[in-house]
N, C-alpha and C. Protein backbone atom coordinates (compact mmCIF):
# COMPACT_ATOMS: atom_id res chain seq x y z
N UNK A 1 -4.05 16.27 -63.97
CA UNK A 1 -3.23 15.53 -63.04
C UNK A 1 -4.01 14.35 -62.49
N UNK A 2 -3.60 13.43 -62.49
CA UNK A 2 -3.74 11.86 -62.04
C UNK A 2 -3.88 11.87 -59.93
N UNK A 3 -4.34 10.89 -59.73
CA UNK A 3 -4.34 10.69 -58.19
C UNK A 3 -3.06 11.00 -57.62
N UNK A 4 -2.07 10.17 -58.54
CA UNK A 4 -0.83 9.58 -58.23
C UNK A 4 0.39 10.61 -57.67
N UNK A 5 0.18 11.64 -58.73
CA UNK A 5 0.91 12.51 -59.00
C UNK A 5 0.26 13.83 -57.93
N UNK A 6 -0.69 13.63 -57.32
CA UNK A 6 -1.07 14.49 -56.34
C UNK A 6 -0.49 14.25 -55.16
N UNK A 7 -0.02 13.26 -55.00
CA UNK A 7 0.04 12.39 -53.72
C UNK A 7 1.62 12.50 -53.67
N UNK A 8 2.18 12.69 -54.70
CA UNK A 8 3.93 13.01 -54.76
C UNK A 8 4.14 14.33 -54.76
N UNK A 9 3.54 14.78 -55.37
CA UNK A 9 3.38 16.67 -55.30
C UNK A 9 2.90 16.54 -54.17
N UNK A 10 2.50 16.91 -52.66
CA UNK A 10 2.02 16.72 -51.57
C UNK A 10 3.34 16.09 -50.67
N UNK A 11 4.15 14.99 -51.15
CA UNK A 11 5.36 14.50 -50.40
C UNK A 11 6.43 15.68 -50.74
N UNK A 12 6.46 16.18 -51.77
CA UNK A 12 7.69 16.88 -52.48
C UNK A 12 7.81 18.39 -51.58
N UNK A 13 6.37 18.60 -51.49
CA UNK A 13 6.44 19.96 -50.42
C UNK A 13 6.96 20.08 -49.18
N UNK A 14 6.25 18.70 -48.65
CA UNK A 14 6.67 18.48 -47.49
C UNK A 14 7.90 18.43 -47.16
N UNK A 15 9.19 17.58 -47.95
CA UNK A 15 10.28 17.33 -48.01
C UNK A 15 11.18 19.06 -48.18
N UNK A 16 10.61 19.67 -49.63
CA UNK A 16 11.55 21.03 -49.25
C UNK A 16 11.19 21.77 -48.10
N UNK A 17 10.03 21.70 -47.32
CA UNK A 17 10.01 22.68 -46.87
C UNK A 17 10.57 21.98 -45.35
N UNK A 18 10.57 21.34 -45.11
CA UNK A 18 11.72 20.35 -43.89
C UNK A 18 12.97 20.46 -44.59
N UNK A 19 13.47 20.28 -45.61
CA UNK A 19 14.66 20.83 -45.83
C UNK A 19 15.24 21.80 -45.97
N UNK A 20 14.05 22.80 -45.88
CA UNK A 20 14.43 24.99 -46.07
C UNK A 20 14.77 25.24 -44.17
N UNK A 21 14.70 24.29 -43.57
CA UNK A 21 14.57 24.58 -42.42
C UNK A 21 12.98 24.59 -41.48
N UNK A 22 11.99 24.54 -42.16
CA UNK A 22 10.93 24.63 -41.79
C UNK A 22 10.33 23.75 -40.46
N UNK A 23 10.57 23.97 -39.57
CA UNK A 23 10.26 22.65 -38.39
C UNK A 23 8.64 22.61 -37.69
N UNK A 24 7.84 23.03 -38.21
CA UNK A 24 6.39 23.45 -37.76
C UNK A 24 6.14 21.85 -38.31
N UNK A 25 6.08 20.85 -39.34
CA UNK A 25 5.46 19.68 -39.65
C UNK A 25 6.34 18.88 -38.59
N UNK A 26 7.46 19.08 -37.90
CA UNK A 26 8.12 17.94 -37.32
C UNK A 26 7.58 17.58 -35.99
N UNK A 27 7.69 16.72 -35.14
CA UNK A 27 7.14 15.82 -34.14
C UNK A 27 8.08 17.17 -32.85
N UNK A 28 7.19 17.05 -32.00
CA UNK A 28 7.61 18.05 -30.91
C UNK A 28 8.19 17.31 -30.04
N UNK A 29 9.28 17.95 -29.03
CA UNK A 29 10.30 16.17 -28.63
C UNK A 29 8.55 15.82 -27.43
N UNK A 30 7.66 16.24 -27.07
CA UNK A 30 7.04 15.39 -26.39
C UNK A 30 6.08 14.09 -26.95
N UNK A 31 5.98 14.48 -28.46
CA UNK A 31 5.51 13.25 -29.60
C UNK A 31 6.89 13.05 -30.18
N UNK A 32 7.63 12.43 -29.80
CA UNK A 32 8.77 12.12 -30.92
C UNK A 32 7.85 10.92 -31.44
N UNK A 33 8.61 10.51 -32.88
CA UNK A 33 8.54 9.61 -33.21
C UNK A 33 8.92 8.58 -33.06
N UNK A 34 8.81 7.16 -33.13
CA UNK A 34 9.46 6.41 -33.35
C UNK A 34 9.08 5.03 -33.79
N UNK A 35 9.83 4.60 -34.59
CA UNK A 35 8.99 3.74 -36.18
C UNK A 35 8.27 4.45 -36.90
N UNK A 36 8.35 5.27 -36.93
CA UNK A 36 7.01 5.97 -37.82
C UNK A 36 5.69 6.52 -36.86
N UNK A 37 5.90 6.11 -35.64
CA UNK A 37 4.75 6.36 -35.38
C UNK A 37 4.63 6.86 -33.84
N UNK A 38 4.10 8.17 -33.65
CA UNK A 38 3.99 9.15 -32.44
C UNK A 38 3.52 8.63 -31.13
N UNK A 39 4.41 8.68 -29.85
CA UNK A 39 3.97 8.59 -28.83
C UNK A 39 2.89 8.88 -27.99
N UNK A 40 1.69 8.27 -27.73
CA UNK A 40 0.45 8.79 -27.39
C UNK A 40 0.79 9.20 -25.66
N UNK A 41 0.07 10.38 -25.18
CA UNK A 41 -0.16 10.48 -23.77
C UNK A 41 -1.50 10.56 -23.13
N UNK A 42 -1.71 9.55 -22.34
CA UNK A 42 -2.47 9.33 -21.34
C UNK A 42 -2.84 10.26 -20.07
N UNK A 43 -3.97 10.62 -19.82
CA UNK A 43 -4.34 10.74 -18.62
C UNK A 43 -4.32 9.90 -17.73
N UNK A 44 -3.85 10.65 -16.32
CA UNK A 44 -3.70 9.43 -15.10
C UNK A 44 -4.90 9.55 -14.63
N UNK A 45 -6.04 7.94 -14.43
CA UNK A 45 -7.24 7.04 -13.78
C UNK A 45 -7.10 7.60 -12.31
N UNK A 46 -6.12 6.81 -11.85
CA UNK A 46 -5.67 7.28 -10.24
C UNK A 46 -5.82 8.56 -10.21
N UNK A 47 -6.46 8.32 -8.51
CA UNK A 47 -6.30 9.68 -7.51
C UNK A 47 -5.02 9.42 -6.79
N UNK A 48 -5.02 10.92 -5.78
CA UNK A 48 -3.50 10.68 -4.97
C UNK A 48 -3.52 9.52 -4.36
N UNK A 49 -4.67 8.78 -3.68
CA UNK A 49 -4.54 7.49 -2.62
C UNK A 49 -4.49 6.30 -3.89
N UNK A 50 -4.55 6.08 -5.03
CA UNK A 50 -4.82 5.14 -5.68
C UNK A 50 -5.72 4.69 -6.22
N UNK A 51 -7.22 5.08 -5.91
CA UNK A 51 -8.06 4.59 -6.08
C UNK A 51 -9.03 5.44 -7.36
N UNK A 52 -9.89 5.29 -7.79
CA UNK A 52 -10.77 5.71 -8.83
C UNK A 52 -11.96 6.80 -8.17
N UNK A 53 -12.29 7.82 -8.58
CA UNK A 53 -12.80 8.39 -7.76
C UNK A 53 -13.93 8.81 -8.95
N UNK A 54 -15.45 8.74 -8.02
CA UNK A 54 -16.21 8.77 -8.57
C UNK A 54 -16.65 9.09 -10.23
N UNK A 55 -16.65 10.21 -10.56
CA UNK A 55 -16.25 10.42 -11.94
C UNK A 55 -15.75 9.83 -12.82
N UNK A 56 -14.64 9.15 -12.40
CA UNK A 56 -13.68 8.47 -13.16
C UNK A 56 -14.18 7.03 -13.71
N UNK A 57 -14.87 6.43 -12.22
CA UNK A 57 -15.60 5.03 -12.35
C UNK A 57 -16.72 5.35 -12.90
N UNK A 58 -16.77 5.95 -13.97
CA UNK A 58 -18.52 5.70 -14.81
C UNK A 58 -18.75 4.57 -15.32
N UNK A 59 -19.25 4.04 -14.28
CA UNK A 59 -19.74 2.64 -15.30
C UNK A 59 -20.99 2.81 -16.48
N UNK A 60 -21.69 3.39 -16.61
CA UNK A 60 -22.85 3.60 -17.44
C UNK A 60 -22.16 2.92 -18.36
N UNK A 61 -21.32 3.27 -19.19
CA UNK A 61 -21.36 2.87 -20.60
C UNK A 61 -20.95 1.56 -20.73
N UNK A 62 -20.95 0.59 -19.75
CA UNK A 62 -21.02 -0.58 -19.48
C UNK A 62 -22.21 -1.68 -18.81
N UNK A 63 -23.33 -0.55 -18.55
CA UNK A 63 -24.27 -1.26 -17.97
C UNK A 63 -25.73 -1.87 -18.40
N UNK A 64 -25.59 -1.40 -19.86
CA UNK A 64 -26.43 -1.81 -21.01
C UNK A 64 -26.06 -3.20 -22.17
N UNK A 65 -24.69 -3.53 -21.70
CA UNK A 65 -24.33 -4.90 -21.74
C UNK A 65 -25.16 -6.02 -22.08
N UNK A 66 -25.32 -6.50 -22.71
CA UNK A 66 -26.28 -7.50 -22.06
C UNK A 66 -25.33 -9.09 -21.94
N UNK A 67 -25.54 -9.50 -20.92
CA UNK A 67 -24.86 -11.17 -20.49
C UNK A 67 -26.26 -12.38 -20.57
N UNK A 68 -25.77 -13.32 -20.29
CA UNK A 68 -26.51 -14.59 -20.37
C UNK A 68 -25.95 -14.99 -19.15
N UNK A 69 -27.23 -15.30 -18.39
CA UNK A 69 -27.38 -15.74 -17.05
C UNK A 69 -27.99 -17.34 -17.23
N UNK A 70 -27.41 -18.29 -16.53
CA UNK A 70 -27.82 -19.30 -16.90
C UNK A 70 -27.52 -20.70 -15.64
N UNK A 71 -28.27 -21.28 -15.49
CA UNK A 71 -28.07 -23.02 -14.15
C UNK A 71 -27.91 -23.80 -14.73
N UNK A 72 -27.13 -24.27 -14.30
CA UNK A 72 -26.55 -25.70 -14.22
C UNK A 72 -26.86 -26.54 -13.58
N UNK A 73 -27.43 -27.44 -14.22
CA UNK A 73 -28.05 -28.70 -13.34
C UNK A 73 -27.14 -30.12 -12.88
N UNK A 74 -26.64 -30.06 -13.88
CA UNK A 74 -25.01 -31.21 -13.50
C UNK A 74 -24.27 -31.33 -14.65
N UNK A 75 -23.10 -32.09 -14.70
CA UNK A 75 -22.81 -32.09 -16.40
C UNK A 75 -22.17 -33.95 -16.29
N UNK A 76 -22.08 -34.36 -17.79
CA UNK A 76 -21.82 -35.79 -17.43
C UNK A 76 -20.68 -35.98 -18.70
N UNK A 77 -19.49 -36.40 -18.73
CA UNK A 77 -19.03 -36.81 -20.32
C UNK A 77 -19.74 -38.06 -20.85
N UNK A 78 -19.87 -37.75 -21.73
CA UNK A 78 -20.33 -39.59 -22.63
C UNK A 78 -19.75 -39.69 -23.58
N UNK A 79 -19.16 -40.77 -23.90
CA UNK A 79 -18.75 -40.89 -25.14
C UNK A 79 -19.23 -40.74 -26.58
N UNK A 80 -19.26 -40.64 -27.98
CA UNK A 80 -19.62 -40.35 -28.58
C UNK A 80 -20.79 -41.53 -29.12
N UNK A 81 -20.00 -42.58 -28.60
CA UNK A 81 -21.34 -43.50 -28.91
C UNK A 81 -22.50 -44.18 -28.34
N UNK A 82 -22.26 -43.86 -27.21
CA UNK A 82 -22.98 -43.66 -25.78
C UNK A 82 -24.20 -42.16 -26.32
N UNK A 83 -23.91 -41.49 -26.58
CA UNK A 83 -24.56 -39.99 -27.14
C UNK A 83 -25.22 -40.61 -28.11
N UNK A 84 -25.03 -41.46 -28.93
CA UNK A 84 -25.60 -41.75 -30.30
C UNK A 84 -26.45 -42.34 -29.80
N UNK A 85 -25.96 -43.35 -29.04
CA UNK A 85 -27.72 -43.92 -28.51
C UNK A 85 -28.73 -43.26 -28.04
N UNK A 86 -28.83 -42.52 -27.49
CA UNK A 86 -29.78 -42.11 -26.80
C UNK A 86 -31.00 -41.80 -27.69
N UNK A 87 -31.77 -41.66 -26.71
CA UNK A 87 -33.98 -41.85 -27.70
C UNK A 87 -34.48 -41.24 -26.84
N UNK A 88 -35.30 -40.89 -27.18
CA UNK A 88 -36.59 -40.46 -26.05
C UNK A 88 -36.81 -41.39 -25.12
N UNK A 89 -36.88 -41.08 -23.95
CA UNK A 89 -37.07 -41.57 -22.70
C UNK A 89 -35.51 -41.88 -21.97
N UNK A 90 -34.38 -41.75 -22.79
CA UNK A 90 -33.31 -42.13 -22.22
C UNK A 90 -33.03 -41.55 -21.21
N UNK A 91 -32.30 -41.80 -20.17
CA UNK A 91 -31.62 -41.48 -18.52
C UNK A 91 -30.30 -41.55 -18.70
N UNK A 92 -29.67 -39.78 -18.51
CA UNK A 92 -28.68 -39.49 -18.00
C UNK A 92 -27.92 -39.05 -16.95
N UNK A 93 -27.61 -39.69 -16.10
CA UNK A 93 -26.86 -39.41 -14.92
C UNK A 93 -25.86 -38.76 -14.58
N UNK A 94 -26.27 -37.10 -13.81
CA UNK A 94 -25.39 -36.46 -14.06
C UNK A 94 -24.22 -36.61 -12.73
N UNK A 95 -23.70 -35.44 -12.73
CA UNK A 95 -22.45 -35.61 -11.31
C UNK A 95 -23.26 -34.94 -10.43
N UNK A 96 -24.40 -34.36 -10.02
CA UNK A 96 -24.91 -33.73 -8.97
C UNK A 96 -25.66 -35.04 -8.10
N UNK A 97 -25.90 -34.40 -6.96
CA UNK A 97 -26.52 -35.18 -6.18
C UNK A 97 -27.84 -34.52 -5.93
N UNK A 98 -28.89 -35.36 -5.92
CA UNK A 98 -30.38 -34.17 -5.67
C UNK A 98 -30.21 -33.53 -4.22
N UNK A 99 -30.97 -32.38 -4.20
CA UNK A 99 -31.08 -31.50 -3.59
C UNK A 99 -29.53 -30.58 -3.39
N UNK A 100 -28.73 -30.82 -3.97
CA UNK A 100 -27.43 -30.01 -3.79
C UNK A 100 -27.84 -29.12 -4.78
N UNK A 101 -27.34 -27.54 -4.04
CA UNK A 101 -27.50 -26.07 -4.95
C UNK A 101 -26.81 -26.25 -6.11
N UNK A 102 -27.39 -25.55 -7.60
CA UNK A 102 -26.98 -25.86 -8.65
C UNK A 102 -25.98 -24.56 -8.86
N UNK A 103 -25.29 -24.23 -10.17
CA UNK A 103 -24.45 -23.32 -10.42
C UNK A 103 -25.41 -22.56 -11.02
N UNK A 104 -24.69 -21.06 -10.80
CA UNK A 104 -25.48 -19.88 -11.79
C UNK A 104 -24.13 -19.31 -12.51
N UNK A 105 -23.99 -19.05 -13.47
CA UNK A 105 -23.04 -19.01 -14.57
C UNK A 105 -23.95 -17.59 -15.02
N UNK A 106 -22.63 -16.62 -15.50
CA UNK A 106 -22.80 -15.37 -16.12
C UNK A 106 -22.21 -15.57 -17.48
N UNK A 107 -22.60 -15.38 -18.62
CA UNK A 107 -21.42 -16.11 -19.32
C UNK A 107 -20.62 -17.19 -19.44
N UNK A 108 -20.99 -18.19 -18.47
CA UNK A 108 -19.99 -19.21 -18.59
C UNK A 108 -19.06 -19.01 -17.12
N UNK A 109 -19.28 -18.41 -16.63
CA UNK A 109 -18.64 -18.13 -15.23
C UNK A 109 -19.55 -18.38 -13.95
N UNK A 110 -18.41 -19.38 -13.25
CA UNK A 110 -19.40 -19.25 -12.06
C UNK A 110 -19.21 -18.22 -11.24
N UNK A 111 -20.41 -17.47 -10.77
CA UNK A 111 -20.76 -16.36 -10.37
C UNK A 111 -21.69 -16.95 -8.79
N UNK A 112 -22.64 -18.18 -8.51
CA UNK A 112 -23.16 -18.20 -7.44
C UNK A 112 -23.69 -19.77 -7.57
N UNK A 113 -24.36 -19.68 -6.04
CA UNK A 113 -25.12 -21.58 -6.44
C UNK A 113 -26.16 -20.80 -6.32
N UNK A 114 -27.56 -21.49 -6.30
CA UNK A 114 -28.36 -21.83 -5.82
C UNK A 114 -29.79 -22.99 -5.98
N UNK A 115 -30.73 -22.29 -5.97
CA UNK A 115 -31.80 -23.34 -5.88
C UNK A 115 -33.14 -23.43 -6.85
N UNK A 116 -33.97 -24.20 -7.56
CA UNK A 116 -34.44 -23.73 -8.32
C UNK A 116 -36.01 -23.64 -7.21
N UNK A 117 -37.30 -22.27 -8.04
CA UNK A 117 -38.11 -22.20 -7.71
C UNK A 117 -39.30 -21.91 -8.82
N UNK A 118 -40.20 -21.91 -8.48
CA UNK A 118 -41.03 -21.69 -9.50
C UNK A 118 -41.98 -20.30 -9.27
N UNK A 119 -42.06 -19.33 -10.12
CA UNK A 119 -42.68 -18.05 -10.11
C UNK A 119 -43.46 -17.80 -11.49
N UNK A 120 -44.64 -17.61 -10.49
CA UNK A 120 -46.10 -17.37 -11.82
C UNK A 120 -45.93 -18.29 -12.82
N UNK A 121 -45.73 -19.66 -12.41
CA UNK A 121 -45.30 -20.66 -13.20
C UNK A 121 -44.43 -20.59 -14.48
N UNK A 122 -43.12 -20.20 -13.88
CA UNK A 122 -41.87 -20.32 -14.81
C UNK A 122 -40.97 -20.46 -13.37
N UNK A 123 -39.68 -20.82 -14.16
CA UNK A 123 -38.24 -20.98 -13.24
C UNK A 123 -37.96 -19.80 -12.66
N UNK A 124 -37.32 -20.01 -11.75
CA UNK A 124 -36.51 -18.72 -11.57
C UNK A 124 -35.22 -19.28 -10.51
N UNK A 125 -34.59 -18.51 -10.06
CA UNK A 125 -33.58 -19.07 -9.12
C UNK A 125 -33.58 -18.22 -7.61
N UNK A 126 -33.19 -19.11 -6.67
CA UNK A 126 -33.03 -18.04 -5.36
C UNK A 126 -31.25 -18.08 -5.02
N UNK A 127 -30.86 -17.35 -4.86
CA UNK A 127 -29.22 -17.42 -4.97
C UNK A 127 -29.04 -17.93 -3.21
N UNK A 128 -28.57 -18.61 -3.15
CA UNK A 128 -27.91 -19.10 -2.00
C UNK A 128 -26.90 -19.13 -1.46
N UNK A 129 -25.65 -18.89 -2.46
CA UNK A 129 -24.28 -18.84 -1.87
C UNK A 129 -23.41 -18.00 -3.02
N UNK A 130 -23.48 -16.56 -2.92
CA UNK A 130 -22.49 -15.83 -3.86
C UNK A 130 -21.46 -15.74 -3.94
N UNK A 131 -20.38 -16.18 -4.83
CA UNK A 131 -18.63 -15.88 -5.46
C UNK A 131 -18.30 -14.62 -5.32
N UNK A 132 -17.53 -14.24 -4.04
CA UNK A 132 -16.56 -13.20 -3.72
C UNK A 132 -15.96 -12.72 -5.47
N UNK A 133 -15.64 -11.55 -5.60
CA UNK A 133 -15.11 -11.19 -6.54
C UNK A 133 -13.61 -11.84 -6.47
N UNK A 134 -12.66 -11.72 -5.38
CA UNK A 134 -11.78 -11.95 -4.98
C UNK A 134 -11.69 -13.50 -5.48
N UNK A 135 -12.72 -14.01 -5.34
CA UNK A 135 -12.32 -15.81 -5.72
C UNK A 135 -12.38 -16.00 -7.06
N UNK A 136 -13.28 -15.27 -7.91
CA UNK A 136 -13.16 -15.51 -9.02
C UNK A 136 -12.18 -15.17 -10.01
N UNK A 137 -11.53 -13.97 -9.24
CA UNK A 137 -10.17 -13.47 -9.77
C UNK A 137 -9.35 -14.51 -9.72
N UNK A 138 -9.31 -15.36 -8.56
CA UNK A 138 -8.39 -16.47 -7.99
C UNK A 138 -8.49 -17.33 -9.28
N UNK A 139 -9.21 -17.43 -9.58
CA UNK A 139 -10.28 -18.62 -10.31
C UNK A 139 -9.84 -18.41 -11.79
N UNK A 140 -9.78 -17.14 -12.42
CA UNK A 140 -9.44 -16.79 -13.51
C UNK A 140 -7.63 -17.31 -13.87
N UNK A 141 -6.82 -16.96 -12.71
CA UNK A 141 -5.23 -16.97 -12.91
C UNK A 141 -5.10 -18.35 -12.71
């Protein structure tokens, strides 16, 4: 016997024995079907007040993530041929003004300002003014 013919012998059973009456292969009305394909059920997240309760909020398996943290120093458009010029030593003028706190971006999101500093001689940043979750939600819609 061929693949083929296993795979129809296998439908053919199925079919008499749903047609002898047999209802053990059929969808139970709490999976009915429909399109072809079984209703999944969920566990409810929520507690009685609404909220997530400890257990539930495991963040662990989200906290090994890794993001790109990154400042912004200003940004400028130039045109494309304006860009072409440029050489070593060229001056670009961005939209910041000196000494104004720069952006800290998570991904591409602003997340905070602040300021740059220098530690064991490398960059680092001191955060100065942090984005409410609430605003960035704002920020997203």
């Amino acid at each position: 016997m061929n693949e083929h013919s296993t795979e129809t012998d296998a439908v053919t059973e199925q079919s008499a024995s749903t047609a002898a009456g047999d209802t053990a292969s059929e969808p139970s009305s709490d999976t009915q079907q429909q399109g072809g394909y079984e209703r999944a059920e969920f566990q409810h997240l929520a507690n009685d007040n609404g909220t997530l309760s400890t257990a539930e909020a495991n963040l662990d398996v989200v906290l090994d993530i890794p993001v790109t943290l990154s400042m912004e120093v200003g940004r400028k458009e130039v045109p494309i041929q304006d860009l072409l010029s440029l050489n070593r030593g060229s001056v670009v003028e961005l939209d910041r003004i000196a000494g104004e706190p720069m952006d800290v971006l998570i991904n591409g999101t602003l997340i905070a300002h602040g300021e740059v500093v220098v530690i064991n001689e490398k960059f680092g940043i001191r955060l100065t003014d942090v984005i409410s979750p609430a605003e960035r939600v704002k920020k997203l819609r």
